[in-house]
N, C-alpha and C. Protein backbone atom coordinates (compact mmCIF):
# COMPACT_ATOMS: atom_id res chain seq x y z
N UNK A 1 90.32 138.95 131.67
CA UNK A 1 89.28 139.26 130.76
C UNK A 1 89.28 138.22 129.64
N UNK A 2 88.23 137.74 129.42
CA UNK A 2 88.21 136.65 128.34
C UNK A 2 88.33 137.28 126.77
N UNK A 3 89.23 136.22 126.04
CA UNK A 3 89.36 136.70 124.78
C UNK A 3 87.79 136.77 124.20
N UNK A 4 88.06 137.09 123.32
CA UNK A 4 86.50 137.82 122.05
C UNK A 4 87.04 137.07 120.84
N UNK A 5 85.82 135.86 120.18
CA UNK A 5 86.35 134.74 119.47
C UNK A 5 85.93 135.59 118.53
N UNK A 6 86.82 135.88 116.88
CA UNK A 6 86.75 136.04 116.10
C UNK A 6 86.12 135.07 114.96
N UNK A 7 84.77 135.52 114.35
CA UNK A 7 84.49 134.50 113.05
C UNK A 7 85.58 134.96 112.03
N UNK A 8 86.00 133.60 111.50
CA UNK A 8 86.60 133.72 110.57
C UNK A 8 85.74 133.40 109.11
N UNK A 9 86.01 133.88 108.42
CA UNK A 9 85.05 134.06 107.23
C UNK A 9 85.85 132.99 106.17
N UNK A 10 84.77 132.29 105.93
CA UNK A 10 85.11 130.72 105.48
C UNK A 10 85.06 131.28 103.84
N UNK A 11 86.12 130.71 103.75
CA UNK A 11 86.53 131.41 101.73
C UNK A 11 86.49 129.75 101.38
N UNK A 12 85.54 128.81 99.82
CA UNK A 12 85.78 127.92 99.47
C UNK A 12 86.60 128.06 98.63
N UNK A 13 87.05 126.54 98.25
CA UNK A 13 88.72 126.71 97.59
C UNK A 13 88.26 127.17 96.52
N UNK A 14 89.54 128.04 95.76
CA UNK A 14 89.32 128.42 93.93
C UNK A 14 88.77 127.35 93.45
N UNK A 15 88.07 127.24 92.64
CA UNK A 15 87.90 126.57 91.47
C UNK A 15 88.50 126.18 90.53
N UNK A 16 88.89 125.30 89.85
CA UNK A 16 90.11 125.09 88.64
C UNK A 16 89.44 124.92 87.32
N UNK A 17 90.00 125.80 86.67
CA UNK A 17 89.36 126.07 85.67
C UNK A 17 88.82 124.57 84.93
N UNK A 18 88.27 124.94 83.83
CA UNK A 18 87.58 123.55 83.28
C UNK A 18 88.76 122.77 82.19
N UNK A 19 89.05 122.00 82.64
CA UNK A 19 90.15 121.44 81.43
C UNK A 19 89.59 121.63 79.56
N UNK A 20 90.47 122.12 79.08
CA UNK A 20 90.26 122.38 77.65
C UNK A 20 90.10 121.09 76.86
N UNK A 21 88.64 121.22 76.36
CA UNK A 21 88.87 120.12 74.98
C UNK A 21 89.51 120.04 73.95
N UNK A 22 90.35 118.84 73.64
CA UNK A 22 90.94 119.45 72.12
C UNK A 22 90.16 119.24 70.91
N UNK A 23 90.02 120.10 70.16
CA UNK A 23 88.70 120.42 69.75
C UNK A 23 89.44 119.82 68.13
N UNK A 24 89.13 119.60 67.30
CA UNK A 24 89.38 118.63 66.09
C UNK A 24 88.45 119.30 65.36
N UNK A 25 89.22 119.90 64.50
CA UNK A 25 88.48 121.18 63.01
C UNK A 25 87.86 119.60 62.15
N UNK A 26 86.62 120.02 61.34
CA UNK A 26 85.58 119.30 60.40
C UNK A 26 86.96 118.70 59.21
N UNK A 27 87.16 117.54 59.02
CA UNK A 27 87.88 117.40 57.95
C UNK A 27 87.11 116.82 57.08
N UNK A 28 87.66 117.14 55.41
CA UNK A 28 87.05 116.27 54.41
C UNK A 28 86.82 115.22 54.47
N UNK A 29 85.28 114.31 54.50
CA UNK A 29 85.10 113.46 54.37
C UNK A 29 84.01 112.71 55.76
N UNK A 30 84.34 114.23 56.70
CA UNK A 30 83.76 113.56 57.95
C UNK A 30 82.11 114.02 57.74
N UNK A 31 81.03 113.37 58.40
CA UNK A 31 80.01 113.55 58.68
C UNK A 31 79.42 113.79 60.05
N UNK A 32 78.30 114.88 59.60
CA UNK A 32 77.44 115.05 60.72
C UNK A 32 76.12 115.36 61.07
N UNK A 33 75.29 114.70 62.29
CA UNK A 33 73.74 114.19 62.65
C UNK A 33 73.14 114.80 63.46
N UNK A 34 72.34 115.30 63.12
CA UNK A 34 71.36 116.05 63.79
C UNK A 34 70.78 115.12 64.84
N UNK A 35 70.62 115.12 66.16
CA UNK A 35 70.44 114.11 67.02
C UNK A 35 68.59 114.18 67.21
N UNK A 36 68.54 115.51 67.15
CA UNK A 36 67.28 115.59 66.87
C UNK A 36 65.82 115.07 66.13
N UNK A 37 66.67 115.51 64.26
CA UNK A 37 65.78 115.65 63.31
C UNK A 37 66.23 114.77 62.17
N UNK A 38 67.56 114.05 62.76
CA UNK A 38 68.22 112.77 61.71
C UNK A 38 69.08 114.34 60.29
N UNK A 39 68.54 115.21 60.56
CA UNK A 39 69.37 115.79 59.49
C UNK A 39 71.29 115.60 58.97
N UNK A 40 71.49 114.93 58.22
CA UNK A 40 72.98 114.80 57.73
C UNK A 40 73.56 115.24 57.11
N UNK A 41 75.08 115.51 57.25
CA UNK A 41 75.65 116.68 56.47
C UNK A 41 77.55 116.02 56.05
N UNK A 42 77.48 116.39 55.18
CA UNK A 42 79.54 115.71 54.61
C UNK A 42 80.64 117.00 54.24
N UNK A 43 81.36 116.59 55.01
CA UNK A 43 82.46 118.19 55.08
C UNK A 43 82.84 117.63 53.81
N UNK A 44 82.67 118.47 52.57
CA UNK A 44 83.24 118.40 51.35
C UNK A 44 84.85 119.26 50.82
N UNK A 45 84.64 120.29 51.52
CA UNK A 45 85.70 121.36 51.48
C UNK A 45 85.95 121.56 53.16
N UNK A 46 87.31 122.06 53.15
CA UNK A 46 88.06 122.28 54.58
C UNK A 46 88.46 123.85 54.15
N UNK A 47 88.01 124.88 55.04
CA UNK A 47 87.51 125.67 55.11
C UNK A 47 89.09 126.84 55.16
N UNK A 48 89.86 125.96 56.13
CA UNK A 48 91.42 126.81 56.93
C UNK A 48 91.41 127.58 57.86
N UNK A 49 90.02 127.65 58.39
CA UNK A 49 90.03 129.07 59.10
C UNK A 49 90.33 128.51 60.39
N UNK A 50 91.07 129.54 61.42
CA UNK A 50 91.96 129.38 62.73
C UNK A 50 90.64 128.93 63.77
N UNK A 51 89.46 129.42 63.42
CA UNK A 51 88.29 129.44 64.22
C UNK A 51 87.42 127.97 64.32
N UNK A 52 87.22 127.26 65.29
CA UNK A 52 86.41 125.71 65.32
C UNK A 52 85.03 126.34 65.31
N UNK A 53 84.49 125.96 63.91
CA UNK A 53 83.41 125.76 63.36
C UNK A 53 82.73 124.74 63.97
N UNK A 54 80.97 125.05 64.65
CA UNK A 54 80.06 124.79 65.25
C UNK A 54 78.83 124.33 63.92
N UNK A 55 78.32 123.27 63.83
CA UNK A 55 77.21 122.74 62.67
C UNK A 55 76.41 122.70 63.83
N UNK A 56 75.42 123.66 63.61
CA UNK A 56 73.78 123.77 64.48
C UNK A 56 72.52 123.12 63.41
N UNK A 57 71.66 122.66 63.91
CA UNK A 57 70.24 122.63 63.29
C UNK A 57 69.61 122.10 64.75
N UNK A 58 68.76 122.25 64.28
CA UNK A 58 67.40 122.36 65.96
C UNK A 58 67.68 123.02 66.71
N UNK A 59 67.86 123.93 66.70
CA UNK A 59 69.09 124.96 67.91
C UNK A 59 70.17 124.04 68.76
N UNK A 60 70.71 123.26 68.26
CA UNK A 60 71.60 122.59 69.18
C UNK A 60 72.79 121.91 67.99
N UNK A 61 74.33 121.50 68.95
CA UNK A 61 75.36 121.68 67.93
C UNK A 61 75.15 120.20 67.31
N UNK A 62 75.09 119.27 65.90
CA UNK A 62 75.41 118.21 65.39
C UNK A 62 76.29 117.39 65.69
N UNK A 63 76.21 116.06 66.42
CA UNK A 63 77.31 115.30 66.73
C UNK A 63 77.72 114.57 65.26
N UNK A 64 79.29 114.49 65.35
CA UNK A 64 80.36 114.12 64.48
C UNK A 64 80.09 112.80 64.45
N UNK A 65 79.46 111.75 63.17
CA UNK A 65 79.30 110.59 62.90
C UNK A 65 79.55 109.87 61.67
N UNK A 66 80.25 109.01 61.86
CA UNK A 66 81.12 108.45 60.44
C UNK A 66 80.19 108.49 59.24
N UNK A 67 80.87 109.04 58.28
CA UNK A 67 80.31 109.07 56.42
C UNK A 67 80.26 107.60 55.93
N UNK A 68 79.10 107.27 55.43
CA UNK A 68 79.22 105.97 54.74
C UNK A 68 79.01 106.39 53.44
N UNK A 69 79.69 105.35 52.93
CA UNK A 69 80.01 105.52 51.17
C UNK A 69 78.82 104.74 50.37
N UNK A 70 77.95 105.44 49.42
CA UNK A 70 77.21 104.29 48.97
C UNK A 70 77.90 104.16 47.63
């Protein structure tokens, strides 16, 4: 009697999680640009809090761009 081929049920591999960014809290002195709307902003005070603070305007987060001194 001939064997009866079993499907085997195809599992893809886990996934690995997403490697963590190391995320670098706003320090005094740093600046940041609205990529959008040119809006600019200067961390004057450092805040302490355990939590990484997000700078939004246009609904989207501000990229971190060097402070120039006038």
């Amino acid at each position: 009697m001939p064997e009866k081929k079993v499907a085997k049920k195809i599992t893809g591999k886990k996934a690995k999680p997403a490697p963590k960014k190391k995320v670098s809290k706003p320090q005094k002195g740093q600046g940041y640009e609205c990529s959008l709307c040119g809006y600019r902003i200067i961390v004057d005070e450092v805040c302490g809090c355990a939590t990484e603070h997000v700078f939004l305007c246009c609904g989207k987060p501000m990229k971190r761009k060097r402070a120039t001194k006038k």
